[in-house]
C-alpha atoms as a PDB file:
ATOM      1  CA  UNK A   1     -54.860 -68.746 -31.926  1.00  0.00           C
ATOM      2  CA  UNK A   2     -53.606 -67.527 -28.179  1.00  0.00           C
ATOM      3  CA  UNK A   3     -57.025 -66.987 -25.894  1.00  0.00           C
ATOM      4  CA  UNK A   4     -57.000 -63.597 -25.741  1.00  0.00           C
ATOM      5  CA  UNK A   5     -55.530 -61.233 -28.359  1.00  0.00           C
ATOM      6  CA  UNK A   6     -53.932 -57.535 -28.344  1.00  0.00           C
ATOM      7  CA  UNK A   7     -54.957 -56.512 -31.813  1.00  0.00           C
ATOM      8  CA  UNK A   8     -56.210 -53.216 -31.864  1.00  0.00           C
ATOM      9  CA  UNK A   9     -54.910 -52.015 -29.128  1.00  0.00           C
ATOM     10  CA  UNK A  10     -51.043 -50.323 -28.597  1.00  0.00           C
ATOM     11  CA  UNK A  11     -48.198 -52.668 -27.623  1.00  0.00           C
ATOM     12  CA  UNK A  12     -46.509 -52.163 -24.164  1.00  0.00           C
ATOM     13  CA  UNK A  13     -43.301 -51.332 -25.909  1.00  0.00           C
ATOM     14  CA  UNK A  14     -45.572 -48.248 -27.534  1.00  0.00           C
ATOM     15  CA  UNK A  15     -45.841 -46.646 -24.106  1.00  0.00           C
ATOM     16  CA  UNK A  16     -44.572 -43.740 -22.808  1.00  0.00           C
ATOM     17  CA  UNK A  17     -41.378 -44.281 -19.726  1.00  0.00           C
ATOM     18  CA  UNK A  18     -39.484 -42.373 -18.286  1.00  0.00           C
ATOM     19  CA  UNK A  19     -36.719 -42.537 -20.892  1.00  0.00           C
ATOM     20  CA  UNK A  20     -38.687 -40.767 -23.404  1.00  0.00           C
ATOM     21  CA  UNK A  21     -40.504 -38.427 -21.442  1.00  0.00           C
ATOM     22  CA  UNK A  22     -39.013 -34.801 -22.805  1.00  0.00           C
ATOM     23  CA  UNK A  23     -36.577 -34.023 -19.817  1.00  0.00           C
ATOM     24  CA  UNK A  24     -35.007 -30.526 -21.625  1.00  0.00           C
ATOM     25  CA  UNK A  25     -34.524 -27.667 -19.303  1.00  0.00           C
ATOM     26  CA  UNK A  26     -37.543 -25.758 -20.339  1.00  0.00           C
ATOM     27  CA  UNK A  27     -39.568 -28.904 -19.769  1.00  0.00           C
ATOM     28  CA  UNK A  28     -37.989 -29.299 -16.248  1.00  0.00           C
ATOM     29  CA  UNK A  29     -38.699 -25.550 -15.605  1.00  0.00           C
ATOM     30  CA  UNK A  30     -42.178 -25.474 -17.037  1.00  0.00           C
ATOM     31  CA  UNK A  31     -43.035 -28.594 -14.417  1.00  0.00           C
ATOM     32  CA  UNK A  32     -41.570 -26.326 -11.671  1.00  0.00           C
ATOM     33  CA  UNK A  33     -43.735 -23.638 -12.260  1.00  0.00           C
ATOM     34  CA  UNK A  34     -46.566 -25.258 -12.191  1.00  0.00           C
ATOM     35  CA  UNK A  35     -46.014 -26.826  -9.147  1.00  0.00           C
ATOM     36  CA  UNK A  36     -44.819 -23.564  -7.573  1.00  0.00           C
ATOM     37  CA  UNK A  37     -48.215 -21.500  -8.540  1.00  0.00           C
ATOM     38  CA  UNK A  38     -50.021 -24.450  -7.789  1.00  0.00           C
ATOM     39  CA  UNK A  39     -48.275 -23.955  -3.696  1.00  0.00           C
ATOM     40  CA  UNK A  40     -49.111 -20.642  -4.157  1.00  0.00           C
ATOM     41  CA  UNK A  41     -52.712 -21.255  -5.103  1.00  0.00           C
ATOM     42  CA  UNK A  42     -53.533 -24.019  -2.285  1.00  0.00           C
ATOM     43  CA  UNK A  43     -51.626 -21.319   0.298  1.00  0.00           C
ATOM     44  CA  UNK A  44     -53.926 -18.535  -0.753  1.00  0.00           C
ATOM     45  CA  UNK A  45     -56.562 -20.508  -0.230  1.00  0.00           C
ATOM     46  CA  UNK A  46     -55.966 -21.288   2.984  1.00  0.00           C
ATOM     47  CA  UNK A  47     -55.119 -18.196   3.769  1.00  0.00           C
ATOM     48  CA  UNK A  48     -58.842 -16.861   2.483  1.00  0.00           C
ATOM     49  CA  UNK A  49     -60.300 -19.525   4.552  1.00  0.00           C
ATOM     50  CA  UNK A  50     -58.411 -18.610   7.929  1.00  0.00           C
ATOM     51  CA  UNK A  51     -59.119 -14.802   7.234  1.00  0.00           C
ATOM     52  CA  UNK A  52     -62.803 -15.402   7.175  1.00  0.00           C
ATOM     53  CA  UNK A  53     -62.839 -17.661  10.172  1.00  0.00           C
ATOM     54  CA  UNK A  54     -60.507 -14.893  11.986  1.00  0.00           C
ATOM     55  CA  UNK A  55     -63.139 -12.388  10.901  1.00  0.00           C
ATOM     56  CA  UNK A  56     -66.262 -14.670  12.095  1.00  0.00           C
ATOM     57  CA  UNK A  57     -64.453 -15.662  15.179  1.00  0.00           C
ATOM     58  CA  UNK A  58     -64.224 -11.335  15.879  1.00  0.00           C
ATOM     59  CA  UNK A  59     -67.434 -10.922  15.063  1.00  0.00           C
ATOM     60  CA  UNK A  60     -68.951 -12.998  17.225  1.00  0.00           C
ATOM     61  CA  UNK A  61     -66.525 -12.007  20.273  1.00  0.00           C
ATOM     62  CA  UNK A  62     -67.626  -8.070  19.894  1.00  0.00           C
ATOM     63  CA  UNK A  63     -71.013  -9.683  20.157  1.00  0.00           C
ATOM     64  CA  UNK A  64     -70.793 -11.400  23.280  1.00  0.00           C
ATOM     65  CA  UNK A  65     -68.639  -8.438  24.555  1.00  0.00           C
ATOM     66  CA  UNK A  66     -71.633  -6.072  23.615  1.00  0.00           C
ATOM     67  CA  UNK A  67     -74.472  -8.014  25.287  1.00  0.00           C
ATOM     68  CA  UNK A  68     -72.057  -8.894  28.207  1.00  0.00           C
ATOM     69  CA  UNK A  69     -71.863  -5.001  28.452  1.00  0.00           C
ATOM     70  CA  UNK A  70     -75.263  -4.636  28.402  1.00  0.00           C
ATOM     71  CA  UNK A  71     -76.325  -6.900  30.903  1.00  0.00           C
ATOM     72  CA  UNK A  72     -73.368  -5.020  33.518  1.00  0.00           C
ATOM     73  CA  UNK A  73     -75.484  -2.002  32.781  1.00  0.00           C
ATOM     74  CA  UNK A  74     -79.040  -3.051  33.224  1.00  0.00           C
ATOM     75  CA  UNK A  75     -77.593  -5.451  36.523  1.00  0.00           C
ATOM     76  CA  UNK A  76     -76.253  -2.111  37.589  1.00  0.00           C
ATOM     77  CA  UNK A  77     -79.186  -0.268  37.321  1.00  0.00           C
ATOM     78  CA  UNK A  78     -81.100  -2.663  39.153  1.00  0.00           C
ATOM     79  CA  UNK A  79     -78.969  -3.423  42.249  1.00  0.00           C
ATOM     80  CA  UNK A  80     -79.984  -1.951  45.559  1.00  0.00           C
ATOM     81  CA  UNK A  81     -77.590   0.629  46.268  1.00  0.00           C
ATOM     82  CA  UNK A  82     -74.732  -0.110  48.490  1.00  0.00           C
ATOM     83  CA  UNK A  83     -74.798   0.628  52.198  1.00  0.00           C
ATOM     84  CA  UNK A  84     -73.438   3.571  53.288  1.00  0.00           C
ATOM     85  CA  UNK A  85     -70.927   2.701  55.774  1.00  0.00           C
ATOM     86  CA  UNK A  86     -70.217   5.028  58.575  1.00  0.00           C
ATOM     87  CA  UNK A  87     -66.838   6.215  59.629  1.00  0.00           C
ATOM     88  CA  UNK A  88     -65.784   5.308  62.988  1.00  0.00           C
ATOM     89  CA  UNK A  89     -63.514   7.472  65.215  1.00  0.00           C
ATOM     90  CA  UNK A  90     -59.900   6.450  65.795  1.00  0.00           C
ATOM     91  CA  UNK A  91     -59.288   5.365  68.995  1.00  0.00           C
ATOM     92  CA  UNK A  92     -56.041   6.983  70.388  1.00  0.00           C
ATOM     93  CA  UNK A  93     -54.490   5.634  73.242  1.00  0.00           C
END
């Protein structure tokens, strides 16, 4: 009696390879389309994911712009106003 035994359990001839793996044109098709849908689905995807950063990135720039704005007007309001300077006569000569 070997040390080990296999019984029970499927001999490695039994196993699927390459040779017997169905390789008709409908098979070979079938395998492309999934493949293409599942590009599609991983480029949606990341295409979701940059449209919500672009729209998070926008949202927070019209904030900054707005209190930016806001902080002109209020600096404005507070600023001495600027000298009046007075117009001096041409010299001609």
């Amino acid at each position: 009696m070997p040390p080990f035994s296999f019984e029970g359990e499927n001999p490695i001839s039994d196993l699927p390879t390459k040779r017997t793996a169905p390789r008709t044109a409908k098979a070979v098709f079938a395998a492309w389309e999934t493949r293409t849908a599942l590009v599609k689905q991983e480029m949606a995807a990341e295409s979701a994911a940059n449209d919500a950063k672009t729209a998070r990135l926008k949202a927070l720039r019209l904030e900054k712009e707005a209190q930016d704005a806001e902080a002109a007007r209020i600096a404005a309001e507070n600023a001495p106003p600027a000298p009046v300077k007075k117009r001096t006569a041409k010299r001609s000569g």
